[in-house]
PDB file of N, CA and C in Angstrom:
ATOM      1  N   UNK A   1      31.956  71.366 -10.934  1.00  0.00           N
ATOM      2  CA  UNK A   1      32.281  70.708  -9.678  1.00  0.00           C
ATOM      3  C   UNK A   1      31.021  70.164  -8.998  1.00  0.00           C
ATOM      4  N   UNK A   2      29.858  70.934  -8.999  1.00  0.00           N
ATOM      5  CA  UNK A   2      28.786  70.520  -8.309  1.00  0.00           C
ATOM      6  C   UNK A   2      28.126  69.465  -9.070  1.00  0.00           C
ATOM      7  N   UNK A   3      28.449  68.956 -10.926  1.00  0.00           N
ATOM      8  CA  UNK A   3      27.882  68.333 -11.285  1.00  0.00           C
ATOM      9  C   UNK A   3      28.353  66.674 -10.896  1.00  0.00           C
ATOM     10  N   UNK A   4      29.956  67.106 -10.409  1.00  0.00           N
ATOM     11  CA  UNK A   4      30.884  66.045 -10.181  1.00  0.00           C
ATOM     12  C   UNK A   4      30.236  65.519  -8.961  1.00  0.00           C
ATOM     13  N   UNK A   5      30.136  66.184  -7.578  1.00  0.00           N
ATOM     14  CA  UNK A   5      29.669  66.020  -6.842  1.00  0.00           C
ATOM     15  C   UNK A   5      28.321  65.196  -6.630  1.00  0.00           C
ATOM     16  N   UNK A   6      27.792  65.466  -7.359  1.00  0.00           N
ATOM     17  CA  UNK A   6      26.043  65.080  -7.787  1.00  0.00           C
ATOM     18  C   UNK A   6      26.171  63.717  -8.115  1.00  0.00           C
ATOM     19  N   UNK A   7      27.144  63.449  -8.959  1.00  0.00           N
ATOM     20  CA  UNK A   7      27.204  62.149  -9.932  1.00  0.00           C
ATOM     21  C   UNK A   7      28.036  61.316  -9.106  1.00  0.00           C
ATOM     22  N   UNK A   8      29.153  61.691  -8.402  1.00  0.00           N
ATOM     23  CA  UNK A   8      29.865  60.555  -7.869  1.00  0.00           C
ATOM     24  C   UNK A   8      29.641  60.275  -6.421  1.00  0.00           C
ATOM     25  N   UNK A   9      28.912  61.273  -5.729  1.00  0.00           N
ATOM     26  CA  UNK A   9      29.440  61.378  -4.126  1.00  0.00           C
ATOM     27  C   UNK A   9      27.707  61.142  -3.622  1.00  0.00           C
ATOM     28  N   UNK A  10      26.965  62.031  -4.152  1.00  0.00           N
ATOM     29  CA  UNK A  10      25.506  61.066  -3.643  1.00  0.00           C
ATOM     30  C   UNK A  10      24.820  60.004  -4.583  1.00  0.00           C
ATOM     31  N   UNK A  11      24.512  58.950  -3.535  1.00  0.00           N
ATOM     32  CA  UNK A  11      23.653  57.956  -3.619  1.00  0.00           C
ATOM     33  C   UNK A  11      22.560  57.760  -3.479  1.00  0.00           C
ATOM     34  N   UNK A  12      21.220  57.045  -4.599  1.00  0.00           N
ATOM     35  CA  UNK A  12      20.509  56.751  -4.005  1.00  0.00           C
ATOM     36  C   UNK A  12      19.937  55.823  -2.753  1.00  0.00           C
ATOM     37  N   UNK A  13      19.045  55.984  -2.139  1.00  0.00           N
ATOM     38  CA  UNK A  13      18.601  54.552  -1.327  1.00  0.00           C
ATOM     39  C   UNK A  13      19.138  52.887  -1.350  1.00  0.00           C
ATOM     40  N   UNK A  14      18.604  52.960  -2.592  1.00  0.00           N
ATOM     41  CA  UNK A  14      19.314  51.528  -2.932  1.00  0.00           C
ATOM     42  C   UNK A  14      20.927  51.101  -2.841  1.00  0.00           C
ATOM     43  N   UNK A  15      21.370  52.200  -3.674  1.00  0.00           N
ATOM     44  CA  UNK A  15      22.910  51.949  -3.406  1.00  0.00           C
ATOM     45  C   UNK A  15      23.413  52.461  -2.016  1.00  0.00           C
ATOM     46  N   UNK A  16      22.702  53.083  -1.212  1.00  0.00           N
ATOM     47  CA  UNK A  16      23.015  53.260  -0.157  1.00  0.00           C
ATOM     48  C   UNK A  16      23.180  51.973   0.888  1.00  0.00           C
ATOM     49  N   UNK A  17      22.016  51.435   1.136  1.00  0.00           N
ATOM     50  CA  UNK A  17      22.062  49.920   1.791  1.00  0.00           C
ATOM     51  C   UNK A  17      22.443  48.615   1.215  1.00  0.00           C
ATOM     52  N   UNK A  18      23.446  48.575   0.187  1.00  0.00           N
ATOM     53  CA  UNK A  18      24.068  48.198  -0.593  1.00  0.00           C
ATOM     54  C   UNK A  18      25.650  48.385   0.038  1.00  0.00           C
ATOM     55  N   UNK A  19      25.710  49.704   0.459  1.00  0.00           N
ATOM     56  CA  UNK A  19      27.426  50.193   0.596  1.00  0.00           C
ATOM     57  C   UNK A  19      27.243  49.826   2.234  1.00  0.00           C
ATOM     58  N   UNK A  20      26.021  49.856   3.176  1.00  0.00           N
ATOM     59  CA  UNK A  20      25.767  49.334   4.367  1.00  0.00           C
ATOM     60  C   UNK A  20      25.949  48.064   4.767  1.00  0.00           C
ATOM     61  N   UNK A  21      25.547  47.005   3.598  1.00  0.00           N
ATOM     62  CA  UNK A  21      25.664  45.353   3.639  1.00  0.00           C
ATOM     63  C   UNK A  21      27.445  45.109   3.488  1.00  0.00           C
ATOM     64  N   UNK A  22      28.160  45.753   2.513  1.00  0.00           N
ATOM     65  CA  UNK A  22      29.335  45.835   2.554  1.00  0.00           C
ATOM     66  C   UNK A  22      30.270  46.294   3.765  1.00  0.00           C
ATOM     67  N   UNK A  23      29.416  47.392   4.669  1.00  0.00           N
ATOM     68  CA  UNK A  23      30.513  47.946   5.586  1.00  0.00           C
ATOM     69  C   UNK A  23      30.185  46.959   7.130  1.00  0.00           C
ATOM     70  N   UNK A  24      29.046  46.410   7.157  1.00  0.00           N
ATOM     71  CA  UNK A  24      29.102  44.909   8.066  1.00  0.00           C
ATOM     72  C   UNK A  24      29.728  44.011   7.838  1.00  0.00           C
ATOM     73  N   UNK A  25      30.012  43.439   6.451  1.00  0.00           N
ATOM     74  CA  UNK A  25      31.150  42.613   6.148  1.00  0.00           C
ATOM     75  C   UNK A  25      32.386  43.047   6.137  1.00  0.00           C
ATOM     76  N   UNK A  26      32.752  44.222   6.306  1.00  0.00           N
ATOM     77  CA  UNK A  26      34.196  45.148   6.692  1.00  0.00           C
ATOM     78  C   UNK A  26      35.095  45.124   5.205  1.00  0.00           C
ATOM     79  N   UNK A  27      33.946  45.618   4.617  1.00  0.00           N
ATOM     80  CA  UNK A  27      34.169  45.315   2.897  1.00  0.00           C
ATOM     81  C   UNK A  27      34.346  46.600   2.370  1.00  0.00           C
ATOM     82  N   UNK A  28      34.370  47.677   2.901  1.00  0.00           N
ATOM     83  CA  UNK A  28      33.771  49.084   2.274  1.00  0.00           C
ATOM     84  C   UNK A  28      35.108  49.936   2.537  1.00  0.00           C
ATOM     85  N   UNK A  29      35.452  50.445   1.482  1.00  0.00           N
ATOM     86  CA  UNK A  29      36.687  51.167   1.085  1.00  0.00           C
ATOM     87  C   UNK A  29      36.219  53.205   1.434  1.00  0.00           C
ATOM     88  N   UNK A  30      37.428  53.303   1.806  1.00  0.00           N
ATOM     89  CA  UNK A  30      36.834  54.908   2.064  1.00  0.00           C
ATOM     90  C   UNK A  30      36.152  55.660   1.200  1.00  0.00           C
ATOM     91  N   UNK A  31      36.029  56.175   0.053  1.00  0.00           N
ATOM     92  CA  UNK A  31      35.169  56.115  -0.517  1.00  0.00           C
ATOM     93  C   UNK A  31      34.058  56.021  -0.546  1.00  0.00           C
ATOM     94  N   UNK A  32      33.697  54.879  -0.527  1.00  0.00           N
ATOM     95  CA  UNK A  32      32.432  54.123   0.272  1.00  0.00           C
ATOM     96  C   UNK A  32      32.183  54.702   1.430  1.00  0.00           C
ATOM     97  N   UNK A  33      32.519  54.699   2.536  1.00  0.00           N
ATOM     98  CA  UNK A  33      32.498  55.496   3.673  1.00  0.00           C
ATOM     99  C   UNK A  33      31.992  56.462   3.476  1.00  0.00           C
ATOM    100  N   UNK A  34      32.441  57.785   2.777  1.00  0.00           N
ATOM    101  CA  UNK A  34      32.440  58.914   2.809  1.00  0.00           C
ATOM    102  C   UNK A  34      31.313  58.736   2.012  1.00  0.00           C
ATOM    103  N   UNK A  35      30.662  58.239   0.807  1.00  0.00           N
ATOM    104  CA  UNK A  35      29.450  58.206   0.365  1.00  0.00           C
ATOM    105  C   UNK A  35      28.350  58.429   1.182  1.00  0.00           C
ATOM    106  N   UNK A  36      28.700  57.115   1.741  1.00  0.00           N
ATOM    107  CA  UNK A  36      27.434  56.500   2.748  1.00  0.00           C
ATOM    108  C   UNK A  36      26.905  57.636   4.084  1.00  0.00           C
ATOM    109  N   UNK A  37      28.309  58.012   4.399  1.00  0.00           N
ATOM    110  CA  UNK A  37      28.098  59.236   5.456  1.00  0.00           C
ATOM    111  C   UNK A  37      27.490  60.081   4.828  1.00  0.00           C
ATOM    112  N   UNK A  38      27.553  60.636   3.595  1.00  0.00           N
ATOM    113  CA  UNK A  38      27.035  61.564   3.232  1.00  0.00           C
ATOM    114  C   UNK A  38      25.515  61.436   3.207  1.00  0.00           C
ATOM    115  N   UNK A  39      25.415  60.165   2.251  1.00  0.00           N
ATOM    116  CA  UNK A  39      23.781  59.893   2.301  1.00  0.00           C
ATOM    117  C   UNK A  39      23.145  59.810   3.655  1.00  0.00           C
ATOM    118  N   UNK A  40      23.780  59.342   4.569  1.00  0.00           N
ATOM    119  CA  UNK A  40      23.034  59.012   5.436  1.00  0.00           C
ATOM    120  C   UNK A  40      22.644  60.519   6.531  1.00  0.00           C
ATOM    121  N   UNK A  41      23.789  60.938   5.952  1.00  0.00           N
ATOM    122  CA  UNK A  41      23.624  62.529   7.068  1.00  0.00           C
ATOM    123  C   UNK A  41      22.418  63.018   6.868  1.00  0.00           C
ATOM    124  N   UNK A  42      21.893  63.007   5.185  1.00  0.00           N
ATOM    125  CA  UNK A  42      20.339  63.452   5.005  1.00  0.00           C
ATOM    126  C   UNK A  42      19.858  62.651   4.403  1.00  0.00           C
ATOM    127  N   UNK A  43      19.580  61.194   4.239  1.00  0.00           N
ATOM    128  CA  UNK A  43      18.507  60.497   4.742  1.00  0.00           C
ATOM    129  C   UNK A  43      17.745  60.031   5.978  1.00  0.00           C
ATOM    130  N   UNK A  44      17.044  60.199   6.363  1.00  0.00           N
ATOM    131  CA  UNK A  44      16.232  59.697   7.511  1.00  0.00           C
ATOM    132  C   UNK A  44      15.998  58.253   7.606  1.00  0.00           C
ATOM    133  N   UNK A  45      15.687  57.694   6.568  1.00  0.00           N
ATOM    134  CA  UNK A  45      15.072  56.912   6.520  1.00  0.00           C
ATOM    135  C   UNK A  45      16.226  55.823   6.546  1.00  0.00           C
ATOM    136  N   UNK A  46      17.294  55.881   5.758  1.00  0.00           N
ATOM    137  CA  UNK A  46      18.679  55.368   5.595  1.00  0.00           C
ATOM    138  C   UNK A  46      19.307  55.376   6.789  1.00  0.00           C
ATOM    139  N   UNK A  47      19.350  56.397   7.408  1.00  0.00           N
ATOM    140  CA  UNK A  47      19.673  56.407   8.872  1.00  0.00           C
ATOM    141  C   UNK A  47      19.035  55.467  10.191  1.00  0.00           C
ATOM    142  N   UNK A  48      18.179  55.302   9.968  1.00  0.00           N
ATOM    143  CA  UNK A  48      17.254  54.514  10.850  1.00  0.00           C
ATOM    144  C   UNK A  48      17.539  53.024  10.353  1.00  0.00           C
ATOM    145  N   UNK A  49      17.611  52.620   8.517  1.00  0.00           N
ATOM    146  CA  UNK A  49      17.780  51.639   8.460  1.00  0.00           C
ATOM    147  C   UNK A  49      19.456  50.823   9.008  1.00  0.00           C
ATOM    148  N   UNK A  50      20.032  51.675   8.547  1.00  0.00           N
ATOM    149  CA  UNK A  50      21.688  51.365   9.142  1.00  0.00           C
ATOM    150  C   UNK A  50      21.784  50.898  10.627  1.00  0.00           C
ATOM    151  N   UNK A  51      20.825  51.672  11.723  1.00  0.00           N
ATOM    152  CA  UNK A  51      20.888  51.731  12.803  1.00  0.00           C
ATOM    153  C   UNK A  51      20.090  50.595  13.328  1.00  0.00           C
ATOM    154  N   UNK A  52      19.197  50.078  12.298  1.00  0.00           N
ATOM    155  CA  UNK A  52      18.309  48.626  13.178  1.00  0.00           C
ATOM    156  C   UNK A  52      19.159  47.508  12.846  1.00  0.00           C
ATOM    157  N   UNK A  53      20.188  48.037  11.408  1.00  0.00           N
ATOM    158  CA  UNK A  53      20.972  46.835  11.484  1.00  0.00           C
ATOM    159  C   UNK A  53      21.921  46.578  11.350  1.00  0.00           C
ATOM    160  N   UNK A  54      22.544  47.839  12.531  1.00  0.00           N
ATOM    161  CA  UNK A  54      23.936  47.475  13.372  1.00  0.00           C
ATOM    162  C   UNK A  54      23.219  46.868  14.597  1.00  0.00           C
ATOM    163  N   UNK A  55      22.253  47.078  15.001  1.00  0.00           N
ATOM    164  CA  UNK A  55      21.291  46.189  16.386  1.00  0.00           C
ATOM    165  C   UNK A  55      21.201  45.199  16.151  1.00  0.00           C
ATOM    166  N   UNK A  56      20.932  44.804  15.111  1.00  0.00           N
ATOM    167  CA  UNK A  56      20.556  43.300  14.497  1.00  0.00           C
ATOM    168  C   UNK A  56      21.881  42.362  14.697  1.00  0.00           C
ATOM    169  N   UNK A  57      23.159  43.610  14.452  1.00  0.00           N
ATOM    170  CA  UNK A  57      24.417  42.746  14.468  1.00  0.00           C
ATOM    171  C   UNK A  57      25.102  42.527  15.528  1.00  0.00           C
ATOM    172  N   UNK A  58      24.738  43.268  16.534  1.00  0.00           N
ATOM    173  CA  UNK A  58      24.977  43.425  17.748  1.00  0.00           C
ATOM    174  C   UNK A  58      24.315  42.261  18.362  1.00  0.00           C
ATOM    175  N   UNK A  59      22.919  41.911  18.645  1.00  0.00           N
ATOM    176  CA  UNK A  59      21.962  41.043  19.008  1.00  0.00           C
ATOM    177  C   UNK A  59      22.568  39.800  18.375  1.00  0.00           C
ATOM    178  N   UNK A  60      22.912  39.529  17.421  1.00  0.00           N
ATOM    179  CA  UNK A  60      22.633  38.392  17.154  1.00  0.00           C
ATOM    180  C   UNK A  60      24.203  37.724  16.408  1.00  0.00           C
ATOM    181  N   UNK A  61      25.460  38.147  17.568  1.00  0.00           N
ATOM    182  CA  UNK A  61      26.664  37.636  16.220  1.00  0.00           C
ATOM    183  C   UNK A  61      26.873  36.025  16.329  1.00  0.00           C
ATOM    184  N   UNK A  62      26.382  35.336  16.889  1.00  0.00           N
ATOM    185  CA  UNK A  62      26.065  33.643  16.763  1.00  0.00           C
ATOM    186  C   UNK A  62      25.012  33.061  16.003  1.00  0.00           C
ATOM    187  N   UNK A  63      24.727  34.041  15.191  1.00  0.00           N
ATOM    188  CA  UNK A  63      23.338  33.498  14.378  1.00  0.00           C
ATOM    189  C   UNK A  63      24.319  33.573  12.909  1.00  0.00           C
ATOM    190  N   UNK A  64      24.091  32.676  12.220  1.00  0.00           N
ATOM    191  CA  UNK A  64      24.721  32.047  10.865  1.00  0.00           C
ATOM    192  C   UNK A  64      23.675  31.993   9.704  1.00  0.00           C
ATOM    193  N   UNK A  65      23.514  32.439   8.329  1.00  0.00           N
ATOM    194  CA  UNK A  65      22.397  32.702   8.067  1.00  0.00           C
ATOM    195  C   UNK A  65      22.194  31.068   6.997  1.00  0.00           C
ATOM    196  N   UNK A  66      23.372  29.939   7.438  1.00  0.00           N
ATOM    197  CA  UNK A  66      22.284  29.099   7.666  1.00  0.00           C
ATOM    198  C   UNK A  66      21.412  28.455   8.542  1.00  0.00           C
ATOM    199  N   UNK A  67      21.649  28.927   9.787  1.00  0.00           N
ATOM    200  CA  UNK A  67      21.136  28.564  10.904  1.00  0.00           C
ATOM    201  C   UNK A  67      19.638  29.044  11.397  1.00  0.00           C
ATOM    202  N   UNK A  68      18.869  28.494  11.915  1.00  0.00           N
ATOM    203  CA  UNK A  68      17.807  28.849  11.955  1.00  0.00           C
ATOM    204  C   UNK A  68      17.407  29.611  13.507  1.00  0.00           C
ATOM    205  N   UNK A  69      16.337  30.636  13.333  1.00  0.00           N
ATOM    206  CA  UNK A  69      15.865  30.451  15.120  1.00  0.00           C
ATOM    207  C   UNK A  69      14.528  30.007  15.603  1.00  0.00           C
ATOM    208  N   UNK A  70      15.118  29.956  16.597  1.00  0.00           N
ATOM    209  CA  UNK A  70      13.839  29.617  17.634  1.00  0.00           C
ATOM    210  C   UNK A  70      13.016  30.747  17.525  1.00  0.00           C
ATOM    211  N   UNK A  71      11.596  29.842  18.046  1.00  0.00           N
ATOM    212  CA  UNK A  71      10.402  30.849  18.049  1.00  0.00           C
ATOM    213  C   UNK A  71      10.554  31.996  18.627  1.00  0.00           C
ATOM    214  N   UNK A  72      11.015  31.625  20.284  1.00  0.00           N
ATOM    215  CA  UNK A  72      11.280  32.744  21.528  1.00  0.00           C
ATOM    216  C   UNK A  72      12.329  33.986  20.331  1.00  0.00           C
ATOM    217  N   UNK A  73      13.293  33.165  19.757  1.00  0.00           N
ATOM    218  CA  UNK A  73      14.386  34.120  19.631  1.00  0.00           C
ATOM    219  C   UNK A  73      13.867  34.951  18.062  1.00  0.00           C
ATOM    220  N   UNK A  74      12.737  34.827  17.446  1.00  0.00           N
ATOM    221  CA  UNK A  74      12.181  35.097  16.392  1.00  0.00           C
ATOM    222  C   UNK A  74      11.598  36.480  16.847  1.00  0.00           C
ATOM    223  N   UNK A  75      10.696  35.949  17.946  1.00  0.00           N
ATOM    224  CA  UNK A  75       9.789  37.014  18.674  1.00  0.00           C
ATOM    225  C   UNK A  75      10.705  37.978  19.386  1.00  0.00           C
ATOM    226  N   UNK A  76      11.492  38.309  19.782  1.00  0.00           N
ATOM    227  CA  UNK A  76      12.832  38.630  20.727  1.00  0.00           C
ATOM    228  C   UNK A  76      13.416  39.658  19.364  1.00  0.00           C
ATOM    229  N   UNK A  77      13.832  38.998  18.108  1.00  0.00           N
ATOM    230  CA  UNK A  77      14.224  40.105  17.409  1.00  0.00           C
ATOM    231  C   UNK A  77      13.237  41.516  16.294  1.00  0.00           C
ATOM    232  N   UNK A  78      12.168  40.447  16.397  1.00  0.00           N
ATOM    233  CA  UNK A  78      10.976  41.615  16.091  1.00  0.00           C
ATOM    234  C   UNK A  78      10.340  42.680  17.147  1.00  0.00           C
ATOM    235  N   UNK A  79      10.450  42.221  18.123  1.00  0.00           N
ATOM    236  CA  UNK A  79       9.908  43.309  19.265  1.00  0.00           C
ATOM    237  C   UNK A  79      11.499  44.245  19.291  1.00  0.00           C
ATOM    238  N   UNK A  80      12.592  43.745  19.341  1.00  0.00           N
ATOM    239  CA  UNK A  80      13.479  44.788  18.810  1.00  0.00           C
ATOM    240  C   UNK A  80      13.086  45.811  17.822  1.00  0.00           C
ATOM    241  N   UNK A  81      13.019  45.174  16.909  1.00  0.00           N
ATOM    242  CA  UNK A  81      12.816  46.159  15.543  1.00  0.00           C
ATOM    243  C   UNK A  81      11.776  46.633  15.863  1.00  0.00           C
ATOM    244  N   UNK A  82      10.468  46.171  15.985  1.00  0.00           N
ATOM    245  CA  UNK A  82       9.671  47.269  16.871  1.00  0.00           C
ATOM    246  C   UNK A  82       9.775  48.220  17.927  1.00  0.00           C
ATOM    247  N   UNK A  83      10.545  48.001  18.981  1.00  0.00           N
ATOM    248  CA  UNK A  83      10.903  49.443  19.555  1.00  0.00           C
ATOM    249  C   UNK A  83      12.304  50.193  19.165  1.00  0.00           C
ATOM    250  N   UNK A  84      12.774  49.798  17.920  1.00  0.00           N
ATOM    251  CA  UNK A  84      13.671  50.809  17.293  1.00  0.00           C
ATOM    252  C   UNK A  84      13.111  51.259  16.733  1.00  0.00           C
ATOM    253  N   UNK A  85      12.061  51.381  15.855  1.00  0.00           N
ATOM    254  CA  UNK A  85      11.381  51.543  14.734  1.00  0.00           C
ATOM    255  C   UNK A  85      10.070  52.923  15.396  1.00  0.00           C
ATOM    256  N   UNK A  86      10.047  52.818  16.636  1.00  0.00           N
ATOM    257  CA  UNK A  86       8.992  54.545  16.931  1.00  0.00           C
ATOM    258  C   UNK A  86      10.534  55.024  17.186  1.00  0.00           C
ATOM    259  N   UNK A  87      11.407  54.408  17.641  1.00  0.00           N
ATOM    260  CA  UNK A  87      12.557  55.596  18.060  1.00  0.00           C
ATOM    261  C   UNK A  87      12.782  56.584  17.054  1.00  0.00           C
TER     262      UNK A  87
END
């Protein structure tokens, strides 16, 4: 059981922000969910990344990624990520 566990239910990093890009597009099946929660409960680092970019999605849902930004609004989302990023 624990080998089952091992093999299907944790993820690495990579596939972790992988199942994250999917659950912003409202793409991610429970499963998925329950993965990702898991990883993320003890990753740190995964955790922090998920969290700058649900901000990112929050900040910015009129931005189109063919669309470009402005300087102001360039500088505006990096000083974000900079004070999420000591949080």
């Amino acid at each position: 059981m624990k080998r089952f566990m091992m093999k299907y239910l944790m993820l690495n990093c990579k596939e972790a922000t992988l199942l994250m890009a999917k659950k912003e597009e409202g793409k991610l099946s429970l499963g998925g969910r329950l993965q990702l929660s898991m990883h993320t409960s003890m990753c740190s680092f995964c955790r922090k990344f998920e969290k700058q970019t649900r901000q990112i999605a929050k900040e910015s849902p009129h931005v189109h990624a063919e669309d470009s930004l402005s300087a102001a609004a360039q500088e505006k989302f990096l000083r974000l990520i900079d004070e999420h990023s000591t949080n």
